[in-house]
N, C-alpha and C. Protein backbone atom coordinates (compact mmCIF):
# COMPACT_ATOMS: atom_id res chain seq x y z
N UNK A 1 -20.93 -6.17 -0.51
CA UNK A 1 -21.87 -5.36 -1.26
C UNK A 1 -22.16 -4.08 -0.49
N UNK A 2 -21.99 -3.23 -1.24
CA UNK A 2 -22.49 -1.69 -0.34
C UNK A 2 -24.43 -2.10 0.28
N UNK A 3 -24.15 -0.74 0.99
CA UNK A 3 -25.17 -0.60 1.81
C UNK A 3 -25.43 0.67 1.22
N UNK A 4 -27.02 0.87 1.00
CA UNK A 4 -27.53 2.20 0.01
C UNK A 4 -29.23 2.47 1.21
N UNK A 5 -29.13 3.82 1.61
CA UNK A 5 -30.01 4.28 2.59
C UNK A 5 -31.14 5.27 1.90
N UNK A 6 -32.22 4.69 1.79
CA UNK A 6 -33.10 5.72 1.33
C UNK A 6 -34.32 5.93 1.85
N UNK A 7 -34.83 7.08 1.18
CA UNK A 7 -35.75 8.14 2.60
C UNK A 7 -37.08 8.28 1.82
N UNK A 8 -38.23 8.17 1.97
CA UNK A 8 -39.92 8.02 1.12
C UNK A 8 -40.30 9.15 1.47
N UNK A 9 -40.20 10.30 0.37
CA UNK A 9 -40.73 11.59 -0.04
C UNK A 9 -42.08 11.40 0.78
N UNK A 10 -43.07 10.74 0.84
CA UNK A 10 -44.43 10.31 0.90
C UNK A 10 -44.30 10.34 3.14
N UNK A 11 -43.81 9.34 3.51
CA UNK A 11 -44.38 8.82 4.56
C UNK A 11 -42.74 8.85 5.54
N UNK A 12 -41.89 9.56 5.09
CA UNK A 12 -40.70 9.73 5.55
C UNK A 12 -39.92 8.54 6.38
N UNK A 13 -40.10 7.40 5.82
CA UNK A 13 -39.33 6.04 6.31
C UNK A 13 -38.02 5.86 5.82
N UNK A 14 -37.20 6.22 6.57
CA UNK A 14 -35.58 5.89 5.99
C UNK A 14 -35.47 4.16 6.35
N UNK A 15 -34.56 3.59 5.14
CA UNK A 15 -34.48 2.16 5.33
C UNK A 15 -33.32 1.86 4.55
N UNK A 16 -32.28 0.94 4.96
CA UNK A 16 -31.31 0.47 3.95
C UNK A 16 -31.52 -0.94 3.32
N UNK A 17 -30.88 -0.86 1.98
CA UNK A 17 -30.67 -1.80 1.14
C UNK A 17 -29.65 -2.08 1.02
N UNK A 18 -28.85 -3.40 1.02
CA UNK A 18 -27.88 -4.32 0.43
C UNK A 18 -28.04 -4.64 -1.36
N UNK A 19 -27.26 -3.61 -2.02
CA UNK A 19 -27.27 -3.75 -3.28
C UNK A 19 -26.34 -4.32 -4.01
N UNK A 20 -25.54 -4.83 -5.14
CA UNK A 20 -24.44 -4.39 -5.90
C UNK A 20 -24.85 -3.07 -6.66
N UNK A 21 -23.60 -2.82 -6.72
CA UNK A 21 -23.05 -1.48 -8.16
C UNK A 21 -23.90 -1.43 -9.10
N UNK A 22 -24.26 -2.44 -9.82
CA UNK A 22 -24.99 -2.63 -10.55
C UNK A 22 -26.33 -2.76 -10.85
N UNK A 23 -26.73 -2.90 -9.66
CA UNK A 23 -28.05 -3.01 -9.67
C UNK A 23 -28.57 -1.56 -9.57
N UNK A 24 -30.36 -1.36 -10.10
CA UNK A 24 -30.95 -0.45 -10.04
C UNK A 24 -31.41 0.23 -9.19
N UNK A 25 -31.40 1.71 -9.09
CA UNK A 25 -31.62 2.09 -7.58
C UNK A 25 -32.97 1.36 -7.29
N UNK A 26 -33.13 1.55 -6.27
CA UNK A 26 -35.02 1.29 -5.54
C UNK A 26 -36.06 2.49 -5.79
N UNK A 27 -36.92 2.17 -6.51
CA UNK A 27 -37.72 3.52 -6.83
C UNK A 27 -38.89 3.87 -5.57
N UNK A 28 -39.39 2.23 -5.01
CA UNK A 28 -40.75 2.39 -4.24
C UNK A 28 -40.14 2.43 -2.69
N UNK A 29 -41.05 2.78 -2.23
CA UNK A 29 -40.83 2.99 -0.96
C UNK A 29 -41.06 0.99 -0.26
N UNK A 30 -40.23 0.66 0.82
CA UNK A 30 -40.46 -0.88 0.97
C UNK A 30 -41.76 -0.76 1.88
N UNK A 31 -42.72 0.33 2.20
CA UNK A 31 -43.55 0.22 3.71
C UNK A 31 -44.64 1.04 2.98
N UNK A 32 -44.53 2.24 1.82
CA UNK A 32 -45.64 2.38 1.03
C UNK A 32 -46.01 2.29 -0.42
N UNK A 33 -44.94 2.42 -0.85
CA UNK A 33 -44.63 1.95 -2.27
C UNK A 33 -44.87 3.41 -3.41
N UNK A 34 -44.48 4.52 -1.91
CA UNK A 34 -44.44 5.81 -3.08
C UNK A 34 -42.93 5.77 -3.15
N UNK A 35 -42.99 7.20 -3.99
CA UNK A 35 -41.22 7.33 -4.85
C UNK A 35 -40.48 7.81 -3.31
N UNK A 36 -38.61 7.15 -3.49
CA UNK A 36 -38.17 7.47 -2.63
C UNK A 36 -36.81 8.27 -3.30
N UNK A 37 -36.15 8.47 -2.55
CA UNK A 37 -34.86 9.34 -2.32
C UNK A 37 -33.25 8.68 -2.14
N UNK A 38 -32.59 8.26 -2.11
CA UNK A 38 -31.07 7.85 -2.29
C UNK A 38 -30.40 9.21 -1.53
N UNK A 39 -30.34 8.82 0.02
CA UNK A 39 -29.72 9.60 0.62
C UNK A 39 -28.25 9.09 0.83
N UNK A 40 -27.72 10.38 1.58
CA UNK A 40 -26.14 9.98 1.76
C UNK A 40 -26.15 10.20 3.65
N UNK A 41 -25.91 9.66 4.72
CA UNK A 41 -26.35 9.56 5.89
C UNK A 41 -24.65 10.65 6.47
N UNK A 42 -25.31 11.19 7.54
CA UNK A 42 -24.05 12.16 7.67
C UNK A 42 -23.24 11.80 8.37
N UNK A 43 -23.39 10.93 9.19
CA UNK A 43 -22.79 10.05 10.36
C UNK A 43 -21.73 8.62 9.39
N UNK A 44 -21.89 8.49 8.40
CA UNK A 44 -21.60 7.56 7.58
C UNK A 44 -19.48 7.91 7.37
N UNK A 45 -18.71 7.28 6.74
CA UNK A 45 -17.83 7.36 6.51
C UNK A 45 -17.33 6.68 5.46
N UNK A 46 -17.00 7.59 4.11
CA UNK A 46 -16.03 7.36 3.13
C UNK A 46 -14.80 5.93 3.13
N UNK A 47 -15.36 5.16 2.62
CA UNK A 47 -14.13 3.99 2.41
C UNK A 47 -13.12 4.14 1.55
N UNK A 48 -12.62 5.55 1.69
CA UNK A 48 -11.38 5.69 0.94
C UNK A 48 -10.18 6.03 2.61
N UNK A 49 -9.17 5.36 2.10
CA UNK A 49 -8.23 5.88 3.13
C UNK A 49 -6.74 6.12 2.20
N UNK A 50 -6.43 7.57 2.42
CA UNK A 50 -4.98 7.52 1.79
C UNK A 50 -3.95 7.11 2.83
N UNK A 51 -2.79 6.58 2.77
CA UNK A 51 -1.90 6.28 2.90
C UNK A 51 -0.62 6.64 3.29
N UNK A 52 0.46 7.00 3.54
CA UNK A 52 1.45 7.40 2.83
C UNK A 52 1.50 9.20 2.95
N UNK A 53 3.03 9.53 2.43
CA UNK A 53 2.86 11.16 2.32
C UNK A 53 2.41 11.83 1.74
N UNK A 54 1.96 11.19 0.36
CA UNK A 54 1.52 12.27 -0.31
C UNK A 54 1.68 11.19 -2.10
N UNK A 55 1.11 12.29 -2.56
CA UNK A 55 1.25 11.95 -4.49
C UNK A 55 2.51 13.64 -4.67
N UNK A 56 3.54 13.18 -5.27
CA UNK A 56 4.56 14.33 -5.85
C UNK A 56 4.25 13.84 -7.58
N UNK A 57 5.44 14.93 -7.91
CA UNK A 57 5.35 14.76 -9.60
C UNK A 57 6.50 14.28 -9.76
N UNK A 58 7.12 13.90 -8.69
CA UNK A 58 8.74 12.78 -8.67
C UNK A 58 8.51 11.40 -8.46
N UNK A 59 7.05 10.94 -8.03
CA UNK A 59 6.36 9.72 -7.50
C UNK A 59 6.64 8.58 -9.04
N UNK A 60 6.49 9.26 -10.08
CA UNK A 60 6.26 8.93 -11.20
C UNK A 60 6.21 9.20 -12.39
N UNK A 61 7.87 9.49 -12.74
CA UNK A 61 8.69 9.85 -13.61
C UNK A 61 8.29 9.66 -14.83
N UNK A 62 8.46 10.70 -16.09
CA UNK A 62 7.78 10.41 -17.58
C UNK A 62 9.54 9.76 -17.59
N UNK A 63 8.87 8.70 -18.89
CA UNK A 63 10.53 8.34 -19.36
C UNK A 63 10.66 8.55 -20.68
């Protein structure tokens, strides 16, 4: 399940949550229960990794 990091407009407590996809963001803060924020952390890293040389337009021929 991802990990989702958010920051309380109010009292500035960053804290992460263990969510699914599906579920709804978190609106309250977990320490004051004002509105929070759905940050993206900068230190964090993208779970995409490409592969390989490349995508061509020979990769995958119309027939």
């Amino acid at each position: 399940m991802p990990i989702y990091t958010y920051e309380c407009q109010s009292c500035k407590h960053v804290f992460e949550v263990e969510q699914s996809m599906s579920d709804a963001p978190i609106k309250k803060c977990i320490k004051c229960g004002k509105a929070v924020k759905k940050i993206i952390p900068q230190d964090s890293s993208v779970g995409i990794i490409f592969k390989g040389s490349g995508f061509y337009s020979t990769d995958n021929p119309k027939k």
